[in-house]
N, C-alpha and C. Protein backbone atom coordinates (compact mmCIF):
# COMPACT_ATOMS: atom_id res chain seq x y z
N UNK A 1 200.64 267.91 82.23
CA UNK A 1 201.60 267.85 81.15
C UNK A 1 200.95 268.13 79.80
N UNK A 2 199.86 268.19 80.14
CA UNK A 2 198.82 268.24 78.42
C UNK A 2 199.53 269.89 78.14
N UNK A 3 199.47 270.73 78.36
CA UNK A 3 200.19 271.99 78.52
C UNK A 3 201.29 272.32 77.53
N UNK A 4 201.99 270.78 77.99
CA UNK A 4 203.73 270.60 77.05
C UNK A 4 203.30 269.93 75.82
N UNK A 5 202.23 269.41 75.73
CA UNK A 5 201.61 269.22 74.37
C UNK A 5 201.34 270.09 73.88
N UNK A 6 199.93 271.05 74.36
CA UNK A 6 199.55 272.33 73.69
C UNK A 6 200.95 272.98 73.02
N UNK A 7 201.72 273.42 73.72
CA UNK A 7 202.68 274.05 73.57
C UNK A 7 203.71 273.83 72.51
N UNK A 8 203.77 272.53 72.24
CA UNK A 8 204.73 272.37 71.47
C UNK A 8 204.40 272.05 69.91
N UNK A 9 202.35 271.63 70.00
CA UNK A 9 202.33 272.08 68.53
C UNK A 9 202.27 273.19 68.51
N UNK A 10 201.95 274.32 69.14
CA UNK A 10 202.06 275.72 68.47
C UNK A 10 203.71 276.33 68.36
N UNK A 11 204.42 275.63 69.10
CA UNK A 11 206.13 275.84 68.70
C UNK A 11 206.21 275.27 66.94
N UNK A 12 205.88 274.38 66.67
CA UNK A 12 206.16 273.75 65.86
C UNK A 12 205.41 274.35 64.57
N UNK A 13 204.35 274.70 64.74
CA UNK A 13 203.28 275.16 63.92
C UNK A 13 203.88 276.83 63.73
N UNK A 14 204.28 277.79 64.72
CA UNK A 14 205.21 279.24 64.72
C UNK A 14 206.69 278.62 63.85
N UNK A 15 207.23 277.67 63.82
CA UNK A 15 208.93 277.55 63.87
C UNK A 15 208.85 278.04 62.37
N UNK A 16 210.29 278.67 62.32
CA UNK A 16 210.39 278.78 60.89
C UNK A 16 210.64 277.47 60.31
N UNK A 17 210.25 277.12 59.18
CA UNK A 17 211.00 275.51 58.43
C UNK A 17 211.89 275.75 57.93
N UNK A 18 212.92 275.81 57.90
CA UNK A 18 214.14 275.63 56.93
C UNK A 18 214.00 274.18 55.93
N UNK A 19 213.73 273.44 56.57
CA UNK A 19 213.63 272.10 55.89
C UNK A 19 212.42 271.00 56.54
N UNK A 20 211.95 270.18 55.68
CA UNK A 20 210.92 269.42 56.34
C UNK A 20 211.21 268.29 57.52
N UNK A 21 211.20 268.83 58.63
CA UNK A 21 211.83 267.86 60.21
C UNK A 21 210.77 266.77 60.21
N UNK A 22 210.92 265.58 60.70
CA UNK A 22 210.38 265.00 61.25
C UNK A 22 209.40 265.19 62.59
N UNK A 23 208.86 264.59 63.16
CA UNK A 23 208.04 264.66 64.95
C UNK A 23 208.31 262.94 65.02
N UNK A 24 208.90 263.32 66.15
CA UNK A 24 209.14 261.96 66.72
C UNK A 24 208.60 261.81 67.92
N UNK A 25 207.94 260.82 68.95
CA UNK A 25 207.84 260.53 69.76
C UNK A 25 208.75 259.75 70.51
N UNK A 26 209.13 259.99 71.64
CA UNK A 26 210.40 259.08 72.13
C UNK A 26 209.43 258.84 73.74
N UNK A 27 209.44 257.08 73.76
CA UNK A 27 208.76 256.55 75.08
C UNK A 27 209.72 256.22 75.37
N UNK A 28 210.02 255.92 76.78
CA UNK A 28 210.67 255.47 77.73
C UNK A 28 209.22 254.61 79.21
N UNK A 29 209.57 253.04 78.63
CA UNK A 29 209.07 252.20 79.42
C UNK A 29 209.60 251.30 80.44
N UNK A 30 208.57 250.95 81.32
CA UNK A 30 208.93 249.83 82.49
C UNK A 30 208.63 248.29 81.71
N UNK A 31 209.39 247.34 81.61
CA UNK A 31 208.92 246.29 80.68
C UNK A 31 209.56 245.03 81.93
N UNK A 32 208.76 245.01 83.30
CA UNK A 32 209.61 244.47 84.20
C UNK A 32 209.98 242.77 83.77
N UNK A 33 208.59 242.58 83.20
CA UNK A 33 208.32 241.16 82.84
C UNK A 33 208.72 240.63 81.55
N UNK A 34 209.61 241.66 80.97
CA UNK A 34 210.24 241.28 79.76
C UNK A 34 209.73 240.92 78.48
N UNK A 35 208.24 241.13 78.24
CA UNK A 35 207.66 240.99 77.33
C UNK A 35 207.71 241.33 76.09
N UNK A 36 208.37 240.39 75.25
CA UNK A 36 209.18 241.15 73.68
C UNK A 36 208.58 241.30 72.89
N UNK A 37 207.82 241.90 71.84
CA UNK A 37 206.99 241.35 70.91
C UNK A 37 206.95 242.80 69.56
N UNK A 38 206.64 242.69 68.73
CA UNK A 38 206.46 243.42 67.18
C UNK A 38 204.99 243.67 67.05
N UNK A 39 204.00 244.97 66.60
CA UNK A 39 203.39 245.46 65.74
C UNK A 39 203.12 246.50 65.25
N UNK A 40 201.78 246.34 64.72
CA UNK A 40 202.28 247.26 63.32
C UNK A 40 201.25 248.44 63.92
N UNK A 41 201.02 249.70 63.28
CA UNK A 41 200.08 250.22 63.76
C UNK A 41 199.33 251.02 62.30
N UNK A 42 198.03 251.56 62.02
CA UNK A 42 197.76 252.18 60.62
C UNK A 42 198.04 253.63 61.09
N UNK A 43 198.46 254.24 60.83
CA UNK A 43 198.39 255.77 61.05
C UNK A 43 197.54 256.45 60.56
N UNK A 44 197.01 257.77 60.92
CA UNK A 44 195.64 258.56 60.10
C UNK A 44 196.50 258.96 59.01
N UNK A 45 197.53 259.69 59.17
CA UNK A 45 198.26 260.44 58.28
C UNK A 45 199.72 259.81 57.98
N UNK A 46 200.01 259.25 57.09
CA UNK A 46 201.53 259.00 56.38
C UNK A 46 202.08 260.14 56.63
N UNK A 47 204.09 259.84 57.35
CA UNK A 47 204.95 260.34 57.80
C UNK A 47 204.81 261.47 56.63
N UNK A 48 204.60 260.77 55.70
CA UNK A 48 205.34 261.66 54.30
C UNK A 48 204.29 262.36 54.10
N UNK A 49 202.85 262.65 54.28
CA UNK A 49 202.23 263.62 53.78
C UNK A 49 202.98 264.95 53.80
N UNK A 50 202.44 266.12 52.95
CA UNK A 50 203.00 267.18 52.59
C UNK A 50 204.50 267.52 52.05
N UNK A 51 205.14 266.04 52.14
CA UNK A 51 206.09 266.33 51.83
C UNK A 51 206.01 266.24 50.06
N UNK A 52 207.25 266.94 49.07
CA UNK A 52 207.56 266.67 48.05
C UNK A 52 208.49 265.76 47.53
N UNK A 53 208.09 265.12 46.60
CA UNK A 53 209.18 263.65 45.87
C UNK A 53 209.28 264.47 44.89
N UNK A 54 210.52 263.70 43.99
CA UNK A 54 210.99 264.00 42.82
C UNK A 54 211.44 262.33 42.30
N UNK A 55 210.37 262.05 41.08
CA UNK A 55 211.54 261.05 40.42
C UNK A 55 211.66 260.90 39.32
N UNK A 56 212.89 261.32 38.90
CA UNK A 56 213.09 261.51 37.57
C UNK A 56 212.93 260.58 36.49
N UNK A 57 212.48 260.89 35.37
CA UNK A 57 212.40 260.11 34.52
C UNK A 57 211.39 261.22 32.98
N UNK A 58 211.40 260.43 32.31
CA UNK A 58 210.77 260.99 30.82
C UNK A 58 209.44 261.65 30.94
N UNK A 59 208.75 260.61 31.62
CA UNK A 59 207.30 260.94 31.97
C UNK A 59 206.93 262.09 33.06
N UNK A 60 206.43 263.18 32.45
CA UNK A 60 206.22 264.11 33.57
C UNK A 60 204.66 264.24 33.89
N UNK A 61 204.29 263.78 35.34
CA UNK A 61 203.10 263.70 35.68
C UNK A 61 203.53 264.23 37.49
N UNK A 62 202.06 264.78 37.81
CA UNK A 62 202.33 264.69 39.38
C UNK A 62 201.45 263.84 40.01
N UNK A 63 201.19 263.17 41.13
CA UNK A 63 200.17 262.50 41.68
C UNK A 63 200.54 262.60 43.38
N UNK A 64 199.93 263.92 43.77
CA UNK A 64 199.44 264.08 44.93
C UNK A 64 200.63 264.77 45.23
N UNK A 65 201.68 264.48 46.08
CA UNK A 65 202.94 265.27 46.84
C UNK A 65 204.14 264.57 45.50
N UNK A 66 203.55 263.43 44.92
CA UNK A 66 204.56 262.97 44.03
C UNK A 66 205.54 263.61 42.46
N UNK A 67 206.35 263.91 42.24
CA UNK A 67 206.19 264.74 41.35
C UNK A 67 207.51 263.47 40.53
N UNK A 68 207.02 263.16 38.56
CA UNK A 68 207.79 262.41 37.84
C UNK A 68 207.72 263.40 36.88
N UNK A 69 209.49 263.60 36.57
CA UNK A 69 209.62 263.91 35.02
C UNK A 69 210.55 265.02 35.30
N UNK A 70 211.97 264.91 34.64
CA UNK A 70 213.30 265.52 34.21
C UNK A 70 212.66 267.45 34.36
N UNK A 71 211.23 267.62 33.93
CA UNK A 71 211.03 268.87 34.00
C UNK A 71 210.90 269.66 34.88
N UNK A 72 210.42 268.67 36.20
CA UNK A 72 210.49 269.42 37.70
C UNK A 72 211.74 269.31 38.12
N UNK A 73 212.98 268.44 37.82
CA UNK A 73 214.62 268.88 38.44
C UNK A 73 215.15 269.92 37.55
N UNK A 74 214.70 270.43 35.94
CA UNK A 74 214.91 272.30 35.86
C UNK A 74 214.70 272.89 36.80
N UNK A 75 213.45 272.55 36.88
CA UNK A 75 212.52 274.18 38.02
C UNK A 75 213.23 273.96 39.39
N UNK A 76 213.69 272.84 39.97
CA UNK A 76 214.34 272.53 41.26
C UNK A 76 215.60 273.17 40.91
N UNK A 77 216.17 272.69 39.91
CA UNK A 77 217.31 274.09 39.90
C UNK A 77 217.84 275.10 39.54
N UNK A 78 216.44 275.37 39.36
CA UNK A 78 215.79 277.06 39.22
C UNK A 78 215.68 277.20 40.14
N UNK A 79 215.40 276.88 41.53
CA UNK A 79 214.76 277.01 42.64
C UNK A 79 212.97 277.54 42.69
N UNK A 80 212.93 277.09 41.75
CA UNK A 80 210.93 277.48 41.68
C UNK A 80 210.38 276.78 42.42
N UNK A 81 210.51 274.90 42.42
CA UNK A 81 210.19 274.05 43.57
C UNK A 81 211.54 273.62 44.39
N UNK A 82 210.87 273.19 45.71
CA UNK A 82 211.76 272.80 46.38
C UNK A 82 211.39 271.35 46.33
N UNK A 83 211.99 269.78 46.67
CA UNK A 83 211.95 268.54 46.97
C UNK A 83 212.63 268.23 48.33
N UNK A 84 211.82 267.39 49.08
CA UNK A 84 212.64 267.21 50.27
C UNK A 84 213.22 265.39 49.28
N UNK A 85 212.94 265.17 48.62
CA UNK A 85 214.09 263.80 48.16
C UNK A 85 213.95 263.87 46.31
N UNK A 86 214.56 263.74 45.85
CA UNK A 86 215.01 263.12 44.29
C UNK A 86 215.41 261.80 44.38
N UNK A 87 214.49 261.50 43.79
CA UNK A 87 214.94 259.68 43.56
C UNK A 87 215.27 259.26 42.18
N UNK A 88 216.53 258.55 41.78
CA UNK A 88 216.76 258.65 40.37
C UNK A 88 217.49 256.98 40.08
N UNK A 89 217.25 256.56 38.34
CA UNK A 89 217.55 255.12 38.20
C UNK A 89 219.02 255.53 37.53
N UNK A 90 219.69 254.42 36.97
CA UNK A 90 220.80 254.64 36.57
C UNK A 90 220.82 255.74 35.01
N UNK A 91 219.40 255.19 34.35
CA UNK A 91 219.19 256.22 33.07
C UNK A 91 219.52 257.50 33.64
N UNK A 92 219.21 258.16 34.73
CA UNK A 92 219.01 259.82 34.77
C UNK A 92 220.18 259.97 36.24
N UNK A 93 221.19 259.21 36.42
CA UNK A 93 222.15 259.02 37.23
C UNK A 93 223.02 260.71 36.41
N UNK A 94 222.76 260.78 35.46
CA UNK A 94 223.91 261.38 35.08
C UNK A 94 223.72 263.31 34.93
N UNK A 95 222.18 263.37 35.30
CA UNK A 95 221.82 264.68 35.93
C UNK A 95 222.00 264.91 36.92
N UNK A 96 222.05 264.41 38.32
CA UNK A 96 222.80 264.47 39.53
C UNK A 96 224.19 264.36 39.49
N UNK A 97 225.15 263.51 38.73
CA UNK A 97 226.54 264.11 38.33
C UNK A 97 226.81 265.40 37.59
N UNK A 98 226.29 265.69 36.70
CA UNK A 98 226.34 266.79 36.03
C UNK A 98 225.91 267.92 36.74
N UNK A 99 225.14 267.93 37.49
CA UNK A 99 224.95 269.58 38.63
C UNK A 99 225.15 269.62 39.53
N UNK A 100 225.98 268.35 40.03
CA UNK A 100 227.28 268.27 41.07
C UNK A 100 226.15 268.08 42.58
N UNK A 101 225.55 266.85 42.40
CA UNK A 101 224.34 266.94 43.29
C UNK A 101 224.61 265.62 44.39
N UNK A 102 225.87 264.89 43.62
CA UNK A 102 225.92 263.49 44.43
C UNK A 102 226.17 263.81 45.82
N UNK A 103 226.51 264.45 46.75
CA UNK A 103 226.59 264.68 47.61
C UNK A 103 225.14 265.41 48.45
N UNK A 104 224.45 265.68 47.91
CA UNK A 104 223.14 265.51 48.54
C UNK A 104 222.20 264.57 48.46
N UNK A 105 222.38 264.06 47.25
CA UNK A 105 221.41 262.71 46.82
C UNK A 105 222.53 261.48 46.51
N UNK A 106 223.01 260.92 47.33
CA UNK A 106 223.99 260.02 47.04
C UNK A 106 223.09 259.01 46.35
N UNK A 107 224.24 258.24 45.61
CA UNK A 107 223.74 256.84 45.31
C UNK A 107 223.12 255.91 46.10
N UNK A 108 224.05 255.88 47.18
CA UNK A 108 223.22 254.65 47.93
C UNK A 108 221.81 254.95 48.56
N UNK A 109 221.55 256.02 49.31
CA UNK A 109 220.30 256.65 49.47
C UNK A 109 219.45 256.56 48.21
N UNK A 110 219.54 257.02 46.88
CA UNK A 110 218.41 257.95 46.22
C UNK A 110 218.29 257.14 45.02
N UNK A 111 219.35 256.30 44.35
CA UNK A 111 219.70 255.56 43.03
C UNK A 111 219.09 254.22 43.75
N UNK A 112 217.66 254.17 42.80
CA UNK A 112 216.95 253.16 43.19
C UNK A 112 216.30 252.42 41.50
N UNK A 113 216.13 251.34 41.65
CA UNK A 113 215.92 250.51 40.43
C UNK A 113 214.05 250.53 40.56
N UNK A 114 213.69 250.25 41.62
CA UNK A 114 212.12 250.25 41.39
C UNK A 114 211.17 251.34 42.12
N UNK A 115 210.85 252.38 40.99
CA UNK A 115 210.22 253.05 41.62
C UNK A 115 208.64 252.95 41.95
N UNK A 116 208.35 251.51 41.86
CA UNK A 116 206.61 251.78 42.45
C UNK A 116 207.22 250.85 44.10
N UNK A 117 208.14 250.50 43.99
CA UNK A 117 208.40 249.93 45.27
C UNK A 117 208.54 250.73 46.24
N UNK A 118 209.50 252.01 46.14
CA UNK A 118 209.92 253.60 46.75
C UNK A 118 208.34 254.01 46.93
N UNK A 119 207.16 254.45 46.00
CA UNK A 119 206.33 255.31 45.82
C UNK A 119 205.40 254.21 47.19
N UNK A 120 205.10 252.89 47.24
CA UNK A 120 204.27 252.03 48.21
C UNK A 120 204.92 252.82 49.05
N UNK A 121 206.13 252.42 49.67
CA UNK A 121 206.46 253.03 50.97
C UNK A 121 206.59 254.30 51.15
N UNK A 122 206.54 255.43 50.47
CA UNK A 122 206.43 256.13 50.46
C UNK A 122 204.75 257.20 50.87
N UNK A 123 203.72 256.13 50.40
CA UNK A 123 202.59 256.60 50.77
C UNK A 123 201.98 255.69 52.12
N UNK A 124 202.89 254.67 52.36
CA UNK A 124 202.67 253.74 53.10
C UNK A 124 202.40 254.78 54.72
N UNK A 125 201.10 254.50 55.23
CA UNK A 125 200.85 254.65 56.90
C UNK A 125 200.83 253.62 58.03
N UNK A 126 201.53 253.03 57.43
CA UNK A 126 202.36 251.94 58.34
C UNK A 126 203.39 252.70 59.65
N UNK A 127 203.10 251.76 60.54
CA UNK A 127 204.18 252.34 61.60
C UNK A 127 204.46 250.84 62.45
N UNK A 128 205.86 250.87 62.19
CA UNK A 128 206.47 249.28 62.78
C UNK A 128 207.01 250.35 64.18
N UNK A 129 206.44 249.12 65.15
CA UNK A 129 206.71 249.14 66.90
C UNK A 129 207.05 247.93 66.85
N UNK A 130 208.76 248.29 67.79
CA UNK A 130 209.24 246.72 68.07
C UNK A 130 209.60 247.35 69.33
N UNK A 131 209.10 246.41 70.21
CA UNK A 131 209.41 245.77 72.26
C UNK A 131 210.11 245.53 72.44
N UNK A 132 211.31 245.63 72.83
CA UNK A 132 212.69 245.02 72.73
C UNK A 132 213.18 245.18 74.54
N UNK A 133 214.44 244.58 74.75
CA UNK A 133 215.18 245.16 75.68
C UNK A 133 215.90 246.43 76.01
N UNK A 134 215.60 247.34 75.00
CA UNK A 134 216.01 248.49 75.86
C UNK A 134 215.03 249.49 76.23
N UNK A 135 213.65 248.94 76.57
CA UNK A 135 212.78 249.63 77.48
C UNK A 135 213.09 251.65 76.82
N UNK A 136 212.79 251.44 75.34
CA UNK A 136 212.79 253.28 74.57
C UNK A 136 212.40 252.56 73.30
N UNK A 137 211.03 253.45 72.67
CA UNK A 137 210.91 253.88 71.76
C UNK A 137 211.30 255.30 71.01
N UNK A 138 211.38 255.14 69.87
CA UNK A 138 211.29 256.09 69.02
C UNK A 138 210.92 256.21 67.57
N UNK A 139 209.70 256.88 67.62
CA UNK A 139 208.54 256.78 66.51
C UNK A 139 208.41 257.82 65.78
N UNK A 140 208.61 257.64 64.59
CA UNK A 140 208.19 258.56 63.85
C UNK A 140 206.74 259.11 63.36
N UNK A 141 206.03 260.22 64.21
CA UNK A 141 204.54 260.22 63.95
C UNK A 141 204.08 261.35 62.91
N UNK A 142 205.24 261.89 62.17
CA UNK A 142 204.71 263.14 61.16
C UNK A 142 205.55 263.95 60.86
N UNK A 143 205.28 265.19 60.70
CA UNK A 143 206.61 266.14 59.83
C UNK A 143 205.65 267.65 60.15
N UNK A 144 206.89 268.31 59.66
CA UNK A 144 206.54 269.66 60.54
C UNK A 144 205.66 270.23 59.85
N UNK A 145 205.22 269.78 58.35
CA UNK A 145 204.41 270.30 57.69
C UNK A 145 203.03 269.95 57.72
N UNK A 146 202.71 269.23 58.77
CA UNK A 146 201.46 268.68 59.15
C UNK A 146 200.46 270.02 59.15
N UNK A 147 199.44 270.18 59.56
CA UNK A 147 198.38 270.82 59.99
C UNK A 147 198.10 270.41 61.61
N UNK A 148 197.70 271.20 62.35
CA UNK A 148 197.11 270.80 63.71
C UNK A 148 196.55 269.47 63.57
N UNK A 149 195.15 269.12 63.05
CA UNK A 149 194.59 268.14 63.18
C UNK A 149 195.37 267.35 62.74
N UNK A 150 196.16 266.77 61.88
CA UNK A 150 196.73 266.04 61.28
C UNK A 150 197.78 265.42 62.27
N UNK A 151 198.45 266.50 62.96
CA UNK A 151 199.50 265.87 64.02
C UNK A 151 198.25 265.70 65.23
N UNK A 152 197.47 265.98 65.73
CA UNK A 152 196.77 265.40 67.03
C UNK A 152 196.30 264.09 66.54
N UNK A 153 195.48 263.83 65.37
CA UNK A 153 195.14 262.58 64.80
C UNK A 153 196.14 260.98 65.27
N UNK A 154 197.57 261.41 64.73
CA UNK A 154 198.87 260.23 64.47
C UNK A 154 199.32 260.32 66.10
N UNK A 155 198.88 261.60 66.47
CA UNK A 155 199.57 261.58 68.31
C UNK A 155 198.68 260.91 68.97
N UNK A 156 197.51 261.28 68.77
CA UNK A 156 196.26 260.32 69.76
C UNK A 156 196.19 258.45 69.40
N UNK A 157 196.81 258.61 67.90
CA UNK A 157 195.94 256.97 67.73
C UNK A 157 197.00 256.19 68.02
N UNK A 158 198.57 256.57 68.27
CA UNK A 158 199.60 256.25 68.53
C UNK A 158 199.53 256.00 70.28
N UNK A 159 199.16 256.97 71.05
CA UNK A 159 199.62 256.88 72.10
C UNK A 159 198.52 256.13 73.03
N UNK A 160 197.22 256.03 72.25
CA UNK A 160 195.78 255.45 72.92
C UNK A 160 196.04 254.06 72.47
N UNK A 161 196.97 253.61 71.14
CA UNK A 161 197.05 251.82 71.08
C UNK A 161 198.20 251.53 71.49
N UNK A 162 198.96 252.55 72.21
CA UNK A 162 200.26 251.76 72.93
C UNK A 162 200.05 251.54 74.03
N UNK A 163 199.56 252.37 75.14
CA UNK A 163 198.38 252.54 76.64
C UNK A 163 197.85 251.30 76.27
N UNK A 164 196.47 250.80 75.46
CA UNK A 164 196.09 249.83 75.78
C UNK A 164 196.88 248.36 75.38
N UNK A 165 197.74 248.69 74.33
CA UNK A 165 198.88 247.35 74.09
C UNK A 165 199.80 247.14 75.30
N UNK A 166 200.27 248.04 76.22
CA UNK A 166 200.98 247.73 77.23
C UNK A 166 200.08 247.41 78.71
N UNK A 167 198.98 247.87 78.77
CA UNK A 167 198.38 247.42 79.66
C UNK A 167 197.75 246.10 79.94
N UNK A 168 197.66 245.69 78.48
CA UNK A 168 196.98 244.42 78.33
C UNK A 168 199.04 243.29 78.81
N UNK A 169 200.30 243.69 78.53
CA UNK A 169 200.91 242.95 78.99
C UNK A 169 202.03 243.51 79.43
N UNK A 170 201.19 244.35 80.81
CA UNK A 170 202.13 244.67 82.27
C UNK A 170 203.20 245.70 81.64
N UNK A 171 203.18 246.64 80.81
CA UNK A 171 204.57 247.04 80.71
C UNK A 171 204.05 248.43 81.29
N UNK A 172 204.60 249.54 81.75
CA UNK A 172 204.16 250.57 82.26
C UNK A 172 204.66 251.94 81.17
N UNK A 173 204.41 252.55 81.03
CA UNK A 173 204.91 254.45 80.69
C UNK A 173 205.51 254.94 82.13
N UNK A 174 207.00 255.32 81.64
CA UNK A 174 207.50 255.81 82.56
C UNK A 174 207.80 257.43 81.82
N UNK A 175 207.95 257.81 80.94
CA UNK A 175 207.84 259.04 80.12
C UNK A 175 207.87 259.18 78.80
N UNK A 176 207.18 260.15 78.50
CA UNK A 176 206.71 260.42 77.24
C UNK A 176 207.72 262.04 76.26
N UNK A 177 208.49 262.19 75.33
CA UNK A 177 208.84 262.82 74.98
C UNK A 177 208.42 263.19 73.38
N UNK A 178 208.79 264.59 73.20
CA UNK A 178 207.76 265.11 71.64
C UNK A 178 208.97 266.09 71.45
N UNK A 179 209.52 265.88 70.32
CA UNK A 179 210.15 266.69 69.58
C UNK A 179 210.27 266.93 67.40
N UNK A 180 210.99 267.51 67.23
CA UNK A 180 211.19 267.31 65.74
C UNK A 180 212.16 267.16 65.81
N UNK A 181 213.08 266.83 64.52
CA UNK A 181 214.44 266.27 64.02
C UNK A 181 215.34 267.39 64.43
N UNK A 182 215.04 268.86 64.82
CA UNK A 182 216.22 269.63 65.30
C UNK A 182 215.98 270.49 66.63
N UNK A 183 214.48 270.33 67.04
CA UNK A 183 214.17 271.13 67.67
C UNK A 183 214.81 270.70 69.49
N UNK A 184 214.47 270.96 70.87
CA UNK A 184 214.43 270.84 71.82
C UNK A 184 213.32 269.52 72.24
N UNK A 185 213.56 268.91 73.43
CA UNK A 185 212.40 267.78 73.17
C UNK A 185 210.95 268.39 74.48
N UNK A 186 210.29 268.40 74.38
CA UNK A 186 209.00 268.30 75.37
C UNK A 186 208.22 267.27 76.00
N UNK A 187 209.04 267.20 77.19
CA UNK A 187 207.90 266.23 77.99
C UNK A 187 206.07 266.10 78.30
N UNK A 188 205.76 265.32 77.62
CA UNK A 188 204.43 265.16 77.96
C UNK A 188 204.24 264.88 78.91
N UNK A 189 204.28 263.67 79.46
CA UNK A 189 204.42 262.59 80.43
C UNK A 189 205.31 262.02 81.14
């Protein structure tokens, strides 16, 4: 099955992007003994690397994929940059009404009061695994804009501490699936 791995980063790595997809991993386990439990895992690479932010405000600075300041939503609708999110407070609420944007960046999604709270989780390589009763995960391990190494990195350290977290309490791998947010899925395992 390593094969349907090979294969599907170079699908992914060829695909055209229209937009920045996710890679999800979807397990399907044996959990006979019912063993429930929560953790956390560090990832090499944050979901969000390569992706672009936007959050508006007075101050125009960039820091890393982050981009602040009213001057990069011109050029966004100029189309010079693209953003996969705009995040905006109630002060600059009224540039997303005015270019008729609420319907891509709604309020409840994007109209946020603290933005170093957004920017933590946002760089955050955190990955919450919860055990539950319905014997399926589904993990978010990266985005299509990864690099090779970057997606083998979050695929290996993901799937080598779940193997030894389930072995240590009886739960088994019954299959392993790899897809992005639109694509077809690929069985690994």
């Amino acid at each position: 099955m390593i094969n349907n791995f090979e294969n599907f980063i170079n699908f992914y790595l060829n695909k055209k992007k229209n937009f920045n997809e996710s890679i999800d991993l979807n397990i399907i386990f044996i959990n006979k003994k019912k063993n429930f439990f929560n953790f956390e895992l560090n990832l090499i690479h944050s979901v969000n690397d390569n992706k672009k932010f936007l959050f508006l405000s007075n101050i125009n600075k960039i820091e890393n994929n982050i981009f602040f300041g009213n001057i990069y939503f011109e050029k966004f609708l100029k189309k010079e940059i693209f953003f996969d999110k705009i995040f905006f407070d109630k002060k600059n609420l009224n540039l997303i009404i005015e270019n008729n944007l609420l319907k891509k960046f709604s309020k409840k999604k994007f109209l946020i009061e603290n933005y170093e709270k957004k920017i933590s989780s946002i760089k955050s390589n955190k990955l919450k695994v919860i055990i539950n009763k319905n014997n399926f995960l589904n993990l978010k391990i990266g985005n299509v804009f990864f690099n090779k190494n970057m997606f083998k990195n979050n695929y290996y350290l993901v799937i080598n501490s779940i193997k030894k977290l389930f072995n240590c309490n009886n739960i088994f791998i019954k299959k392993i699936y790899i897809s992005t947010t639109m694509s077809k899925s690929f069985l690994i395992k």
